[in-house]
Protein backbone atom coordinates (compact mmCIF):
# COMPACT_ATOMS: atom_id res chain seq x y z
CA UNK A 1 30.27 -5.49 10.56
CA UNK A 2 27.80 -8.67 10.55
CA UNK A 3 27.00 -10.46 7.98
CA UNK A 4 24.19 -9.53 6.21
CA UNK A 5 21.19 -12.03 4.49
CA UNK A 6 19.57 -10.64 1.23
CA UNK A 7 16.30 -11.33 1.64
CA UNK A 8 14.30 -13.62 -0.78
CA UNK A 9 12.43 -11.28 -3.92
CA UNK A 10 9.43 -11.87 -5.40
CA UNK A 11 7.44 -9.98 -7.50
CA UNK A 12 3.38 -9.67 -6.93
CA UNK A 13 0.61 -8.64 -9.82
CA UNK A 14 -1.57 -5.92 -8.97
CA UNK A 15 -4.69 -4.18 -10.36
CA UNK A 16 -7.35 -1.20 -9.41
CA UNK A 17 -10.70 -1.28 -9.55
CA UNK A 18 -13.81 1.83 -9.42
CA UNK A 19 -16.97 1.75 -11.24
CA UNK A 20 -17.06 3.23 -14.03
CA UNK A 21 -18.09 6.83 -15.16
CA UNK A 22 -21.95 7.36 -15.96
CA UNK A 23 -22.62 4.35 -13.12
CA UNK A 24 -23.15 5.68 -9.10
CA UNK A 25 -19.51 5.49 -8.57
CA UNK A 26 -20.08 5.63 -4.51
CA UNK A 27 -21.84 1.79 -5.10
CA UNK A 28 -19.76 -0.33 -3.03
CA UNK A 29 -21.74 -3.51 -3.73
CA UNK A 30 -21.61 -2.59 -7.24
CA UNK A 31 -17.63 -2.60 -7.09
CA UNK A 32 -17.38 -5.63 -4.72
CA UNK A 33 -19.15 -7.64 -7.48
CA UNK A 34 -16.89 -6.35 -9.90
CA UNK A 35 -13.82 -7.39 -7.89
CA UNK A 36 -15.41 -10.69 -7.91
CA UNK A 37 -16.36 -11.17 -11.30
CA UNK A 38 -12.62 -10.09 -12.22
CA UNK A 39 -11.01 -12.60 -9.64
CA UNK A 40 -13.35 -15.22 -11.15
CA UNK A 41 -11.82 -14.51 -14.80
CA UNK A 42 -8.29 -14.97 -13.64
CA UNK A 43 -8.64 -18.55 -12.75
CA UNK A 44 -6.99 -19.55 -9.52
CA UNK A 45 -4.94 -16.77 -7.48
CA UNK A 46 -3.53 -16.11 -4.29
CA UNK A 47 -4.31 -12.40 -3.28
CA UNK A 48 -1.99 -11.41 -0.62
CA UNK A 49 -3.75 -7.98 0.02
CA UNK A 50 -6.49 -5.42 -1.14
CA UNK A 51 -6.79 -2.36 -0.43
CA UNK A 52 -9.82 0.05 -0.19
CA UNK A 53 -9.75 3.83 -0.64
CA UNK A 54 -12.07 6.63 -1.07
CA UNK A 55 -12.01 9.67 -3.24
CA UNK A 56 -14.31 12.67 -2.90
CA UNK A 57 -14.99 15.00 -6.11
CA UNK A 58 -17.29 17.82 -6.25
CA UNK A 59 -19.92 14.70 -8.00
CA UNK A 60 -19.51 12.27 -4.79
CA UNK A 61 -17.74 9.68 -3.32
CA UNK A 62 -15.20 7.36 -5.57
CA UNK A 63 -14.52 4.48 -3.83
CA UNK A 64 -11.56 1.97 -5.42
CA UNK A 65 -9.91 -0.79 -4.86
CA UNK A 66 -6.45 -2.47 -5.10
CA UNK A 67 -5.47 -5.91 -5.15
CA UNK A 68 -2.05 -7.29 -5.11
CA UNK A 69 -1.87 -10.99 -6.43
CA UNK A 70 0.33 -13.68 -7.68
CA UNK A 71 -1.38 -16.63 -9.93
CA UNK A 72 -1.36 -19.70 -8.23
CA UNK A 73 0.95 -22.62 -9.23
CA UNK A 74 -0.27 -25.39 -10.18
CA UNK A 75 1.42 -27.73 -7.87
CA UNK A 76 -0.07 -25.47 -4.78
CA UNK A 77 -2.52 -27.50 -2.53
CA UNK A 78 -2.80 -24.10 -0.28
CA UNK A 79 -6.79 -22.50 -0.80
């Protein structure tokens, strides 16, 4: 049997995002700006991926999103 590497862990922050109930929910703009506004408010970040999904209920589209994060350090030059 070969040896085998464990492979380096890290753990990654994550939230969801959809605009809220009484607002048109199927406003993508709307929710980009959100996801902005919410990145802002965190401070620096590194966002390693976001995700973008769609739900449809019998009132319309619900479109979300996902981001998975980690802050960044404060000794990273990286932007």
């Amino acid at each position: 049997m070969a040896n085998s590497v464990m492979p380096e862990s890290w753990t990654i922050r994550h939230f969801s995002l959809a605009n809220p109930v009484g607002t048109d929910r199927s406003n993508v703009p709307l929710l980009l700006r959100r996801l902005a506004d919410q990145l802002e408010e965190f401070g620096p970040v590194e966002v390693q991926d976001i995700t973008f999904g769609t739900e449809v209920t019998d009132s319309g589209y619900v479109h979300a999103i996902t981001v998975y994060f980690h802050p960044k350090s404060s000794d990273s030059t990286a932007d």
